[in-house]
PDB file of N, CA and C in Angstrom:
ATOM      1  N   UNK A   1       0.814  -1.188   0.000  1.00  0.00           N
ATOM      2  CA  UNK A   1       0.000   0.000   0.000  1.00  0.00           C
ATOM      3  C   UNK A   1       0.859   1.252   0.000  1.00  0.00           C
ATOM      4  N   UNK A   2       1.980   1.471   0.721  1.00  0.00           N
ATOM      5  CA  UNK A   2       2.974   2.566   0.412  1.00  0.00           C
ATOM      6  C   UNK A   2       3.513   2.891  -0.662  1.00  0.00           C
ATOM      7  N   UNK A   3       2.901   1.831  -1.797  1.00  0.00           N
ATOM      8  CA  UNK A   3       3.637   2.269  -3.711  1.00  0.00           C
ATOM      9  C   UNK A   3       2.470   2.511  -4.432  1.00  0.00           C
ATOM     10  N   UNK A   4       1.640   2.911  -3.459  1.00  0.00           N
ATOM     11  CA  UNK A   4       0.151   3.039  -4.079  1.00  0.00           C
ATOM     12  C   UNK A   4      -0.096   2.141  -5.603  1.00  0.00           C
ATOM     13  N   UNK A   5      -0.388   0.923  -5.066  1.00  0.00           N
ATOM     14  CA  UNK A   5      -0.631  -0.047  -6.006  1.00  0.00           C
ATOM     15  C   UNK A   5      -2.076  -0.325  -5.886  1.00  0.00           C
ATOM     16  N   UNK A   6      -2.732  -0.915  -4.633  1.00  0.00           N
ATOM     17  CA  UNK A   6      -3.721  -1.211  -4.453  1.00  0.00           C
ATOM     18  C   UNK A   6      -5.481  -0.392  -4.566  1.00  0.00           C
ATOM     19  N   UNK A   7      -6.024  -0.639  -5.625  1.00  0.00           N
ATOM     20  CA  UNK A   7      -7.376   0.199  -5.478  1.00  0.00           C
ATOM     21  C   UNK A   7      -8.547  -0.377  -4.989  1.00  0.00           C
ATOM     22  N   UNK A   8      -8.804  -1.643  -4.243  1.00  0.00           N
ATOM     23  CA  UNK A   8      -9.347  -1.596  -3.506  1.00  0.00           C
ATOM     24  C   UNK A   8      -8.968  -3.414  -2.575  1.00  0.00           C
ATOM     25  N   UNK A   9      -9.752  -3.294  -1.532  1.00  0.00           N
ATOM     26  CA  UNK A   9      -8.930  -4.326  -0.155  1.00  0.00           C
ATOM     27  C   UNK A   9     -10.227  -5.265   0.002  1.00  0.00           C
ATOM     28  N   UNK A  10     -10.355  -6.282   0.303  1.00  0.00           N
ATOM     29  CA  UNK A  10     -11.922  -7.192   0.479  1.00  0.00           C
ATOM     30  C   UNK A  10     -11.412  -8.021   1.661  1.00  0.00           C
ATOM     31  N   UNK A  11     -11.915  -8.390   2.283  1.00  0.00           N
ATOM     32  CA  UNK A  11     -11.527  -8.681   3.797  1.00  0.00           C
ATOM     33  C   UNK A  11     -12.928  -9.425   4.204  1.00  0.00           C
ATOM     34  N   UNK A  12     -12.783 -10.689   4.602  1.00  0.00           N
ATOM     35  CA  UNK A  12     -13.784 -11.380   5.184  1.00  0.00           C
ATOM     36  C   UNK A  12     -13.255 -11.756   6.575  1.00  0.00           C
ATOM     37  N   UNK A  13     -14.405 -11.096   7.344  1.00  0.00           N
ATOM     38  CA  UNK A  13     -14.723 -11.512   8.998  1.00  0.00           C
ATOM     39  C   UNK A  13     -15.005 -12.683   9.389  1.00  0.00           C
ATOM     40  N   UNK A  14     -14.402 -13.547  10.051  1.00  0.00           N
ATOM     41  CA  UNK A  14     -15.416 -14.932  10.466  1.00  0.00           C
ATOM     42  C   UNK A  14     -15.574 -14.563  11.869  1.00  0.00           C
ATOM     43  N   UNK A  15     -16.467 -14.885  12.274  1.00  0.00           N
ATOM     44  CA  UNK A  15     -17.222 -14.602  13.752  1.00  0.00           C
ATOM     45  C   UNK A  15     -16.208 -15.796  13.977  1.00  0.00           C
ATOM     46  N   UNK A  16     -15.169 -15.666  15.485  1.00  0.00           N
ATOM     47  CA  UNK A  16     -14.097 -17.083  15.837  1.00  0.00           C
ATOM     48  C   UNK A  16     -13.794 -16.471  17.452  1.00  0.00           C
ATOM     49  N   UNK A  17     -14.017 -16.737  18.485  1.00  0.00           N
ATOM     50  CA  UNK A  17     -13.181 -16.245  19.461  1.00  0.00           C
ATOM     51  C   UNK A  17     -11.958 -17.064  19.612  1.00  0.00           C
ATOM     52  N   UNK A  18     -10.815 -16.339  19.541  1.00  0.00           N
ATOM     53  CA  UNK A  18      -9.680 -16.576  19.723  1.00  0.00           C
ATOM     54  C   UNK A  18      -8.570 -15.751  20.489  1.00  0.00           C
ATOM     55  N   UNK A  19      -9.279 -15.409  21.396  1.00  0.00           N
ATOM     56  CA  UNK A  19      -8.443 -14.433  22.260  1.00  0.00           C
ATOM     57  C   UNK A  19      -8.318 -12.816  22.179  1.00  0.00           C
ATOM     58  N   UNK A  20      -7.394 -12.437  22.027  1.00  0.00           N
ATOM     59  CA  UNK A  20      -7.558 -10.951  22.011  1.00  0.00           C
ATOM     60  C   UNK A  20      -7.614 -10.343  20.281  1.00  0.00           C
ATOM     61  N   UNK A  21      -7.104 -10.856  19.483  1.00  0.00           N
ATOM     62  CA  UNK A  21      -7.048 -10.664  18.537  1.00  0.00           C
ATOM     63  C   UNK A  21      -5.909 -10.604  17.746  1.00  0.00           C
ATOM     64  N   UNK A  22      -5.307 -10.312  16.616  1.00  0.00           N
ATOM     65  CA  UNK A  22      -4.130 -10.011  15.964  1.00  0.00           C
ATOM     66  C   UNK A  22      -3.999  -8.599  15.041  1.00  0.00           C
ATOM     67  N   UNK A  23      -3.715  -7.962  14.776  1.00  0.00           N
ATOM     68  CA  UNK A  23      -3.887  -6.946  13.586  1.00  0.00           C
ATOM     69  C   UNK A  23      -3.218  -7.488  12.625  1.00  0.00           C
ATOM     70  N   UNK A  24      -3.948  -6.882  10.941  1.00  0.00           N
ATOM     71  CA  UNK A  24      -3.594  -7.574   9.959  1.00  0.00           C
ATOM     72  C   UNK A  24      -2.417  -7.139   9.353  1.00  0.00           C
ATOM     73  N   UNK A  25      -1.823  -5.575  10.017  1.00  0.00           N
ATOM     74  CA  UNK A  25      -0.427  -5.285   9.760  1.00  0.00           C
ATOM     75  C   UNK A  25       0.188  -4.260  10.516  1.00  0.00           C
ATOM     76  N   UNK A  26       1.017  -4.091  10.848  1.00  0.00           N
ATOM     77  CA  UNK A  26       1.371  -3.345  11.645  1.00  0.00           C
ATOM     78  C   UNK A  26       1.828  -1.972  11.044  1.00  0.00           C
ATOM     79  N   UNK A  27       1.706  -1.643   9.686  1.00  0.00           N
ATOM     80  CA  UNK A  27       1.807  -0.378   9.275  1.00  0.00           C
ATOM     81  C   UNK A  27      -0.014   0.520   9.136  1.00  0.00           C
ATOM     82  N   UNK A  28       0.176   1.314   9.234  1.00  0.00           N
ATOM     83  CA  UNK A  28      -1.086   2.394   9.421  1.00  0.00           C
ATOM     84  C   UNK A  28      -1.194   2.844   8.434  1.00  0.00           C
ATOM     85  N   UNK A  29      -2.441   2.311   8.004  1.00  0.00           N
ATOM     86  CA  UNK A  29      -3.102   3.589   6.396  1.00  0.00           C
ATOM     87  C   UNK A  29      -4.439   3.419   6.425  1.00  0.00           C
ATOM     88  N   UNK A  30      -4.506   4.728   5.594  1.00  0.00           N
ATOM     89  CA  UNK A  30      -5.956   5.211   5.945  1.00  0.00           C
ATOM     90  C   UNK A  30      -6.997   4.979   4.529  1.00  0.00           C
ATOM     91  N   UNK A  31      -7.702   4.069   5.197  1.00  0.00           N
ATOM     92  CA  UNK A  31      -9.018   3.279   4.200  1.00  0.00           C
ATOM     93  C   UNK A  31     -10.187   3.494   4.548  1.00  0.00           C
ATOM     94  N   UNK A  32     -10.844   3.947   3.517  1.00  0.00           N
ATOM     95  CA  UNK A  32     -12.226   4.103   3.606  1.00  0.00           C
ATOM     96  C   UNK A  32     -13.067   2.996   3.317  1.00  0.00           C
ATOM     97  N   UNK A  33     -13.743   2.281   4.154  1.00  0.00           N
ATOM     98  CA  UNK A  33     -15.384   1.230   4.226  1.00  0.00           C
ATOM     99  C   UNK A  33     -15.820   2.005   2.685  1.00  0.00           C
ATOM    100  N   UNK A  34     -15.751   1.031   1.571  1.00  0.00           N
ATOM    101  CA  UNK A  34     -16.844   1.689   0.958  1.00  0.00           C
ATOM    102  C   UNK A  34     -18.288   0.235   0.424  1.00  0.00           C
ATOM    103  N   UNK A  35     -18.169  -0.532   1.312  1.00  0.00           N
ATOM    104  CA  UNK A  35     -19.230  -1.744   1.006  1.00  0.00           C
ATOM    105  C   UNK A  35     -18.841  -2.756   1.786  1.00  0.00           C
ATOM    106  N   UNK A  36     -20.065  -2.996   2.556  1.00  0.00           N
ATOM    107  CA  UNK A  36     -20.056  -4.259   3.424  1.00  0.00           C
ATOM    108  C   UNK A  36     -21.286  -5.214   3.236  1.00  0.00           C
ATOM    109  N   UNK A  37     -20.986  -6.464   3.850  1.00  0.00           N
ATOM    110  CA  UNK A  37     -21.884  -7.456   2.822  1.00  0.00           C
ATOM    111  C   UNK A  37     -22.183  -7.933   4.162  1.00  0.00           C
ATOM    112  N   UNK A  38     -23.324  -8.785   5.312  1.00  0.00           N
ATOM    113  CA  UNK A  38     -23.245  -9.665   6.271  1.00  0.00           C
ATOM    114  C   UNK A  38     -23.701 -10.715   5.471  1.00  0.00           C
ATOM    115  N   UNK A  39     -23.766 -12.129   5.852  1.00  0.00           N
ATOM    116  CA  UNK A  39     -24.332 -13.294   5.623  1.00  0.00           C
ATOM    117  C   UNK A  39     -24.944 -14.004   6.913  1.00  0.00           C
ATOM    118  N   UNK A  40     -25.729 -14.916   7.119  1.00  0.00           N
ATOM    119  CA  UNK A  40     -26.485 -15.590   7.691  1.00  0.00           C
ATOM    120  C   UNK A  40     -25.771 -16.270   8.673  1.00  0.00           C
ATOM    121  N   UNK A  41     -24.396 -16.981   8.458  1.00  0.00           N
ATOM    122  CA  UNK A  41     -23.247 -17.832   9.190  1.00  0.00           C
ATOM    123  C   UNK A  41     -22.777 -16.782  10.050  1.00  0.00           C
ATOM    124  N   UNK A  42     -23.050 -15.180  10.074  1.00  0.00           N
ATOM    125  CA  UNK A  42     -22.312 -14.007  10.875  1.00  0.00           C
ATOM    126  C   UNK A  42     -21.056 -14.095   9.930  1.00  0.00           C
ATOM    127  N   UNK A  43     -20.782 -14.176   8.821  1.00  0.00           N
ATOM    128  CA  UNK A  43     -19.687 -13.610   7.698  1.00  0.00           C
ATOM    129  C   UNK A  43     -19.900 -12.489   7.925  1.00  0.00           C
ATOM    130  N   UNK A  44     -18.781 -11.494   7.624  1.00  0.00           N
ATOM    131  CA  UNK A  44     -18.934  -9.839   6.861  1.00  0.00           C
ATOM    132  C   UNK A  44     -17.901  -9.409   5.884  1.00  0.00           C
ATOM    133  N   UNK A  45     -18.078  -9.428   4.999  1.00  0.00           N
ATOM    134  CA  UNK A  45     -17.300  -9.480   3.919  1.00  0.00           C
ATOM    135  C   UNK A  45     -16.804  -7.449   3.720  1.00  0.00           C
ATOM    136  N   UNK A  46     -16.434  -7.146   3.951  1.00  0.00           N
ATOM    137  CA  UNK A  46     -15.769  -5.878   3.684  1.00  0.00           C
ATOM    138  C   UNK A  46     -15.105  -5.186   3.066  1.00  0.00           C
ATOM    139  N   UNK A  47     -15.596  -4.364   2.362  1.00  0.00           N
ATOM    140  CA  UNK A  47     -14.539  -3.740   1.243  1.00  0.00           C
ATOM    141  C   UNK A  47     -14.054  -2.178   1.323  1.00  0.00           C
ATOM    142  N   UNK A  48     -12.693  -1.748   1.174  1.00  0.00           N
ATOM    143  CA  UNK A  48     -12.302  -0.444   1.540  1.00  0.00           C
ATOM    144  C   UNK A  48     -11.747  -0.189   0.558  1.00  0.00           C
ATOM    145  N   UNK A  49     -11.342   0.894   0.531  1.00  0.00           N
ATOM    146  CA  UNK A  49     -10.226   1.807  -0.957  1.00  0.00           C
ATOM    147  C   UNK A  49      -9.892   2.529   0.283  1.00  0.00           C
ATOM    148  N   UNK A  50      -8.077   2.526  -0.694  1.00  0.00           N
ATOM    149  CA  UNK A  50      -6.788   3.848   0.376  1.00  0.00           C
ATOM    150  C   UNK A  50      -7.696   4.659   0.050  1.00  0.00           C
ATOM    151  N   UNK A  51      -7.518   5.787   1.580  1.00  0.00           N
ATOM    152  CA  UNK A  51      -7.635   7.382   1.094  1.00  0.00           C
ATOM    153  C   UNK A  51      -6.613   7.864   0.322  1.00  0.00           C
ATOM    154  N   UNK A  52      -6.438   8.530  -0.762  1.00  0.00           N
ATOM    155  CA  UNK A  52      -5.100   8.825  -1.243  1.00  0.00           C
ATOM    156  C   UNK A  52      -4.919  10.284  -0.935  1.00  0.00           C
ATOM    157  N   UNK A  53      -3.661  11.040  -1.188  1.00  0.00           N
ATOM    158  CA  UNK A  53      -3.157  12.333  -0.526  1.00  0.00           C
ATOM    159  C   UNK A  53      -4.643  12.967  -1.223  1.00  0.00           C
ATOM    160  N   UNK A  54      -4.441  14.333  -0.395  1.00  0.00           N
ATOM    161  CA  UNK A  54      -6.016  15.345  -1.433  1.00  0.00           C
ATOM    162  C   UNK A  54      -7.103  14.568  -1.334  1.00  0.00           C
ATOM    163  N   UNK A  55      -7.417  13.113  -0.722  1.00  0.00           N
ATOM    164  CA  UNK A  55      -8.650  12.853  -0.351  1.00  0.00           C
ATOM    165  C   UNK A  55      -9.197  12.094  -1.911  1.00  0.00           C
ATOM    166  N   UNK A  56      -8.301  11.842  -2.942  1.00  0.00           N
ATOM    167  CA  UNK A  56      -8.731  11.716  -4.364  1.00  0.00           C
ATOM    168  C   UNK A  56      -8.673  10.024  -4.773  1.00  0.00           C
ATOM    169  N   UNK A  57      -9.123   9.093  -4.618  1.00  0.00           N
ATOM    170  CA  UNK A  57      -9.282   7.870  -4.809  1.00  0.00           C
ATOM    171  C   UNK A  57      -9.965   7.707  -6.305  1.00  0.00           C
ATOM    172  N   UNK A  58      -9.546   6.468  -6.616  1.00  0.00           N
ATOM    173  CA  UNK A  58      -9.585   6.068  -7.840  1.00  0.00           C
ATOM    174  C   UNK A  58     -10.946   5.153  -7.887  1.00  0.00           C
TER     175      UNK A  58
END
């Protein structure tokens, strides 16, 4: 994400307790939710785009 390659991220939730959790990276960037999906099993399928500098996404 720092070579601004990526235009958009999809990420599926599984409802799992497993303790405290993990993060999926330890670098920080800023993504905007632009569509989320639930399913019946408690799936959530999630989709974001980078904010890019000036707020200007592709």
């Amino acid at each position: 994400m720092n070579q601004d390659l990526i235009d958009q991220l999809a990420i599926a939730v599984v409802p799992k307790t497993i303790g405290s959790g993990k993060p999926l990276s330890r670098d920080t960037h800023r993504l905007k939710l632009t569509n989320a999906k639930t399913f019946k099993s408690g799936l959530a399928l999630l989709y974001y785009e980078p904010v890019r500098l000036g707020g200007i996404s592709s």
